[in-house]
Every structure is written in structure tokens, then in C-alpha cells.
Protein backbone atom coordinates (compact mmCIF):
# COMPACT_ATOMS: atom_id res chain seq x y z
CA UNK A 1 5.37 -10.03 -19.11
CA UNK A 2 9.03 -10.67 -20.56
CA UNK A 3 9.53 -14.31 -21.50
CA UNK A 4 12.28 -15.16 -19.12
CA UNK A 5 10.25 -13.97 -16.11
CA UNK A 6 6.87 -16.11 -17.37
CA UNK A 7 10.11 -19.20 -17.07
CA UNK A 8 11.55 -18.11 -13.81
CA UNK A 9 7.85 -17.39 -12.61
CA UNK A 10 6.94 -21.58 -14.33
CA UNK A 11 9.92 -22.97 -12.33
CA UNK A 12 8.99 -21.45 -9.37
CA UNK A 13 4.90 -22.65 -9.52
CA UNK A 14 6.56 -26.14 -10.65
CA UNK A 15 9.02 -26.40 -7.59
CA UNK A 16 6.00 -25.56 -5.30
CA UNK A 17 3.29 -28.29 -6.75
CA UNK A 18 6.42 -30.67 -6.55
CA UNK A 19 6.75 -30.14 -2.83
CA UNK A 20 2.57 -30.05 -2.56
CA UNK A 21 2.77 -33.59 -4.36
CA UNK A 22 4.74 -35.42 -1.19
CA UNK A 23 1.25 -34.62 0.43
CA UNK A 24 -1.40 -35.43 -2.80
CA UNK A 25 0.63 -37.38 -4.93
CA UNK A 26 0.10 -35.99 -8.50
CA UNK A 27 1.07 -32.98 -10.42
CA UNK A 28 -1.00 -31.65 -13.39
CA UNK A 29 0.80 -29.34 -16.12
CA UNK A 30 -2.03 -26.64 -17.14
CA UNK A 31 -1.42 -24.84 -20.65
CA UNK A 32 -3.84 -21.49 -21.35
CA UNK A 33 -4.80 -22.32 -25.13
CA UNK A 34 -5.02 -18.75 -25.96
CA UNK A 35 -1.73 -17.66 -24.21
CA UNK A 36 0.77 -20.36 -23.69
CA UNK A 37 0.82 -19.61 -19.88
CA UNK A 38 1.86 -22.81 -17.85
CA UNK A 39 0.67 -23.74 -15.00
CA UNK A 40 1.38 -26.33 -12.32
CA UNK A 41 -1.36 -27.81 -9.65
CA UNK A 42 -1.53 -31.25 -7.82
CA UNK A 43 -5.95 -30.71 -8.00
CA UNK A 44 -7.72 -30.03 -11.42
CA UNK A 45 -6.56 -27.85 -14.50
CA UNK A 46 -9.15 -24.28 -14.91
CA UNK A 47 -11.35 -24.66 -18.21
CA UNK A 48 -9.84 -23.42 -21.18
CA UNK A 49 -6.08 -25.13 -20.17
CA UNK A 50 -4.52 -28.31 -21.52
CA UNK A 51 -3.84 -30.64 -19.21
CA UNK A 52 -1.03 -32.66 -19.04
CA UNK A 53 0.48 -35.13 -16.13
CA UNK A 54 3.55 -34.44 -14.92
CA UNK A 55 4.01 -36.77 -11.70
CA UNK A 56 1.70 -39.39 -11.92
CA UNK A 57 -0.57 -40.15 -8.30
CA UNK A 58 0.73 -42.63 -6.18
CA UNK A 59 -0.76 -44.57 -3.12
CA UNK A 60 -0.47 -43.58 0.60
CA UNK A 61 1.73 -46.43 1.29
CA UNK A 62 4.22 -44.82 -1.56
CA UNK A 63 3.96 -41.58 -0.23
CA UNK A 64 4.87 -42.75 3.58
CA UNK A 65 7.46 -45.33 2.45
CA UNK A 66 9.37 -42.54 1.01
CA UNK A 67 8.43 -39.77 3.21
CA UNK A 68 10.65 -42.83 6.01
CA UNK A 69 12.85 -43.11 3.37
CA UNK A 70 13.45 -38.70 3.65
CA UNK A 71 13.24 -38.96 7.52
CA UNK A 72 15.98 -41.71 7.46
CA UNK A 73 18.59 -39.98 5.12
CA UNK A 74 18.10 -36.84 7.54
CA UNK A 75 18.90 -38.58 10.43
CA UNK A 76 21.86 -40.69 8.50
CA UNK A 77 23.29 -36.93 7.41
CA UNK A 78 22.93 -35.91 11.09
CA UNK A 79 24.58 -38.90 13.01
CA UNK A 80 27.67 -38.55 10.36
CA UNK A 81 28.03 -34.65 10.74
CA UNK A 82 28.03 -35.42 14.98
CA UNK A 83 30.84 -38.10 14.42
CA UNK A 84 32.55 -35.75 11.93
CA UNK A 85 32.23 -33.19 14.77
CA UNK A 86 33.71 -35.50 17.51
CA UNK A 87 36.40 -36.90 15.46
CA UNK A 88 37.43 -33.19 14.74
CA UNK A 89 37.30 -32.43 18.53
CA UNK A 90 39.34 -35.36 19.77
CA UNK A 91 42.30 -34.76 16.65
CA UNK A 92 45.56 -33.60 17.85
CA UNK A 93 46.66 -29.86 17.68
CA UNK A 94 48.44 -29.47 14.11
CA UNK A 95 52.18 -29.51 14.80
CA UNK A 96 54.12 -26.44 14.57
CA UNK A 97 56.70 -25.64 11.86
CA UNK A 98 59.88 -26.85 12.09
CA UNK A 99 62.61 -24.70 13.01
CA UNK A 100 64.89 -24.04 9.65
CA UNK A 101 68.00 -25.91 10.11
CA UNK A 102 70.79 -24.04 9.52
CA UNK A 103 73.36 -25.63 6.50
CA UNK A 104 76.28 -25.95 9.21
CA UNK A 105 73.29 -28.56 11.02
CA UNK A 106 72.57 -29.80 7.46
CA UNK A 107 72.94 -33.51 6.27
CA UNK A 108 75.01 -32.33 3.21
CA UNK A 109 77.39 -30.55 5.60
CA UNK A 110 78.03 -33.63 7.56
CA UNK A 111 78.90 -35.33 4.40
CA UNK A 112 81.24 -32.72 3.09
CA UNK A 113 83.57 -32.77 6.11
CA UNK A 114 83.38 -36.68 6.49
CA UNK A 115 85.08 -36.77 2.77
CA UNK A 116 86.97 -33.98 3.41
CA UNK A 117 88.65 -36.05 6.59
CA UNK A 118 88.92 -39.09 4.71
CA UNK A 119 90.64 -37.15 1.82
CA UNK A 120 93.39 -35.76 4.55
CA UNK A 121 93.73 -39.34 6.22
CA UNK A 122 94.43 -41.38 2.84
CA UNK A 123 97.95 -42.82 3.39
CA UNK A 124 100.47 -41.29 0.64
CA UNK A 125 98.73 -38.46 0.10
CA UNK A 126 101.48 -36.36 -0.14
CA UNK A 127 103.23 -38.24 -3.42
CA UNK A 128 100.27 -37.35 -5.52
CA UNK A 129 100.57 -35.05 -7.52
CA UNK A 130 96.37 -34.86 -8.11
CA UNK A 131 96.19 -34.60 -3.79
CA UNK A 132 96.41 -30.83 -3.56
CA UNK A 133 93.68 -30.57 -6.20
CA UNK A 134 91.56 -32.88 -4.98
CA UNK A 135 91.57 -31.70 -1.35
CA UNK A 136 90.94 -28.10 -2.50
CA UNK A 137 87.58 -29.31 -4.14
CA UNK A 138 86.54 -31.38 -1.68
CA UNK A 139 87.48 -28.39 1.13
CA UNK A 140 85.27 -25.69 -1.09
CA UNK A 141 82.84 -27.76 -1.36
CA UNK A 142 82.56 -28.36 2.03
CA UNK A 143 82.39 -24.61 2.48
CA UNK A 144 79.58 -24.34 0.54
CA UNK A 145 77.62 -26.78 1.88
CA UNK A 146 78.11 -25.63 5.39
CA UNK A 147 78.27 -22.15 4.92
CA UNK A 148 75.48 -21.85 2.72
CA UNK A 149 75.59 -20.02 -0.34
CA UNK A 150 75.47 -16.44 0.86
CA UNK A 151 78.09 -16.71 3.60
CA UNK A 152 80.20 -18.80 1.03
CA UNK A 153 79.87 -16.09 -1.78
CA UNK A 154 80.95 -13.22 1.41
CA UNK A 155 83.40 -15.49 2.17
CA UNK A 156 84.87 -15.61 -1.69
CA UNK A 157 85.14 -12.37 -2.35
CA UNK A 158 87.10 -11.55 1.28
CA UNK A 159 89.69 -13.70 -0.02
CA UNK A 160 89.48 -12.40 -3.44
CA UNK A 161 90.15 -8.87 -1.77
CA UNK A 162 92.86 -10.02 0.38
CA UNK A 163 94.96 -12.33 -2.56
CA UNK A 164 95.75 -8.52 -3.93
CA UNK A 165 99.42 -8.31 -3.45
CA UNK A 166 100.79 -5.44 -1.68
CA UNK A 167 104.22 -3.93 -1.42
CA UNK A 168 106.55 -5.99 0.45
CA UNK A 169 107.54 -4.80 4.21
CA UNK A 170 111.02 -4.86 4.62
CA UNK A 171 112.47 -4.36 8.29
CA UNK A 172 115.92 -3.85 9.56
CA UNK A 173 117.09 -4.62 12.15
CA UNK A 174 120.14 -2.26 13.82
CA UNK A 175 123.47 -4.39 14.59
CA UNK A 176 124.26 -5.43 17.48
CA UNK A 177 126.58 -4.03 19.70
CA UNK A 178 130.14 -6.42 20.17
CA UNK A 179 130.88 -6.99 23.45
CA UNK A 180 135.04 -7.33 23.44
CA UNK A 181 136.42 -10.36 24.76
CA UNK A 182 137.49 -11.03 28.27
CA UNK A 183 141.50 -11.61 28.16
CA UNK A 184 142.46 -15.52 28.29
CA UNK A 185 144.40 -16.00 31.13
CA UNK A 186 147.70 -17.89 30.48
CA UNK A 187 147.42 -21.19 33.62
CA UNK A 188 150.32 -21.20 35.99
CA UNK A 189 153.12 -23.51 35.20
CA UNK A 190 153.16 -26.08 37.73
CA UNK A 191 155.58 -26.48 40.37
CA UNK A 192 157.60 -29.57 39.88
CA UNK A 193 159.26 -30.81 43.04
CA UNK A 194 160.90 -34.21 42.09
CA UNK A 195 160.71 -36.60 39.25
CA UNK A 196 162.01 -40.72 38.83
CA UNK A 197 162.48 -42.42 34.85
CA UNK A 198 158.70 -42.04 34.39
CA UNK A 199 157.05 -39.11 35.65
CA UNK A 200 157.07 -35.88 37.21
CA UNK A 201 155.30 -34.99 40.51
CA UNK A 202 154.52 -31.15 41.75
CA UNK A 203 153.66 -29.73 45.14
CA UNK A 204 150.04 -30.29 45.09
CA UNK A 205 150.60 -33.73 44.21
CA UNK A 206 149.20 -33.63 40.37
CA UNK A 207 151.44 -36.51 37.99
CA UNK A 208 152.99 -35.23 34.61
CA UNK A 209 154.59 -37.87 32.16
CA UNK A 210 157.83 -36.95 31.95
């Protein structure tokens, strides 16, 4: 027999006098003299074998106290699996993943535009010469934050395409047609009927200094 099954075939014998020994208490080691061959009882060793102890014999009261000792750890491992169990049952339904907010919704975006708005209501703005720079930062930025970066890089490169200049559109307009004049019309000479040292009255009554 190969060495490593005469071990595996040792541990097993040695795991089965161990469990035999909850019910007699000891556990002899038995070594053939001629071969080497361990054995493993909980009675007497066969003639011709070494003996050796391996778990000495202990009283009856032993051997109950700890077979209450076994019964009691079961029943401990039991009770905590049932709470484990109920706690499991009465533990609310794992929440479902939050929706993505989208960066126009985002807490960065809200920030952008609030500095952007106090950067277009700062009194005197318009004598700076930094202002225009300044509120083109602060309005890109704002892009980008509510945009998000792909939408703000679409964005760039529309403007980008559309900043090429192109040829100028010139349109005439045709002249307008003159409409002549209407002839003046020269007002009657009034009709002067009498006059005294200081004025001059006509026949519809009007006064003319004279």
C-alpha cells in the first residue's frame, strides 16, 4: 500500500475512535512492530502492537458534562440562525438606484449660474476693463457644468464652425421713385374795406397793423 494512503487510511481510523471515545472515553494508538501500521481503538491493542494512549479515559460524569456542553452549543447555533432568519425577514426591501441626475439638475450647475448672475449684477461693471474677461469665464464655465462635458464639447465646435467668416452679403436697394411736388398756392390778398391811424380792417372782419 502507497504511504500516503496507509496516512489518509490512519486519519480516517483516528477520526472514527475519536468519535467512539464520546461513548468509552479512551483512545489507544496501536503500532504493528514488524510493519509500522497504526492503528486506533478505544478497547485493547492486538498482540504484537505497541500501545500507546492517545486520549486518556475519563469518568461518566466528564463524558455527560460535555456531551450537555455539545447539546447546548447546538441549540445556541440554532436559536441565533432562527433570529438571523427573522431579522432578515422583517428588513426593509433594498432601495432602488437613484435616478442619474442630469448636470443641468446638478449642484455645480446651480453654482455656476448663481456667480454668473452675481458677475452681471456687480455695479460698474462696465468700466472694467477685466469685466468682459471675467464674465466670459465664469459664462463657459457655467456651460460646462450644466451642459456636461459632451454637450459642451458639441456645443464648442458648432461655434467653432460657425466663427468661419464668409463673404459679406451686400444688398441694394432700387431708388425710390420722387413724387413731384404739389404747386404752393399763392393766399388771396385780403380785401381791405376801411382803415383809422392804427390799423386796417377787411370784409370778413380780420385786423392788419397798418
Amino acid at each position: 500500500m502507497p504511504a500516503h494512503h496507509g496516512r489518509a487510511l490512519g486519519a480516517v481510523l483516528f477520526a472514527l475512535c475519536l468519535g467512539a471515545a464520546s461513548a468509552h472515553g479512551q483512545v489507544l494508538r496501536c503500532t504493528d512492530a514488524r510493519t509500522g501500521a497504526v492503528t486506533y481503538t478505544d478497547g485493547s491493542c492486538d498482540s504484537g502492537r505497541q500501545a500507546e494512549q492517545v486520549l486518556p479515559a475519563r469518568s461518566p460524569e466528564a463524558l455527560a458534562r460535555e456531551r450537555e456542553e455539545a447539546a447546548q452549543a447546538i441549540a445556541r447555533k440554532e436559536q441565533r440562525l432562527r433570529e438571523e432568519a427573522a431579522a432578515a425577514a422583517l428588513a426593509p426591501a433594498p432601495a432602488a438606484p437613484a435616478a442619474p441626475v442630469s448636470p443641468a439638475e446638478s449642484a455645480r450647475c446651480a453654482d455656476s449660474r448663481q456667480q454668473l448672475q452675481d458677475l452681471l449684477n456687480r455695479p460698474g461693471r462696465a468700466t472694467s476693463p477685466a469685466y468682459a474677461e471675467q464674465r466670459a469665464a465664469a459664462r463657459q464655465q457655467m456651460e460646462l457644468d450644466c451642459l456636461g462635458p459632451k454637450a459642451y464639447g458639441e456645443l464648442e465646435q458648432s461655434r467653432a464652425q460657425s466663427a468661419v467668416p464668409s463673404a459679406p452679403v451686400i444688398i441694394v436697394q432700387p431708388p425710390r421713385p420722387q413724387r413731384p411736388l404739389p404747386p404752393q398756392v399763392q393766399p388771396p390778398r385780403p380785401q381791405i374795406t376801411h382803415c383809422n391811424v392804427f390799423r386796417c380792417y377787411d370784409r370778413n372782419g380780420n385786423i392788419y397793423p397798418r
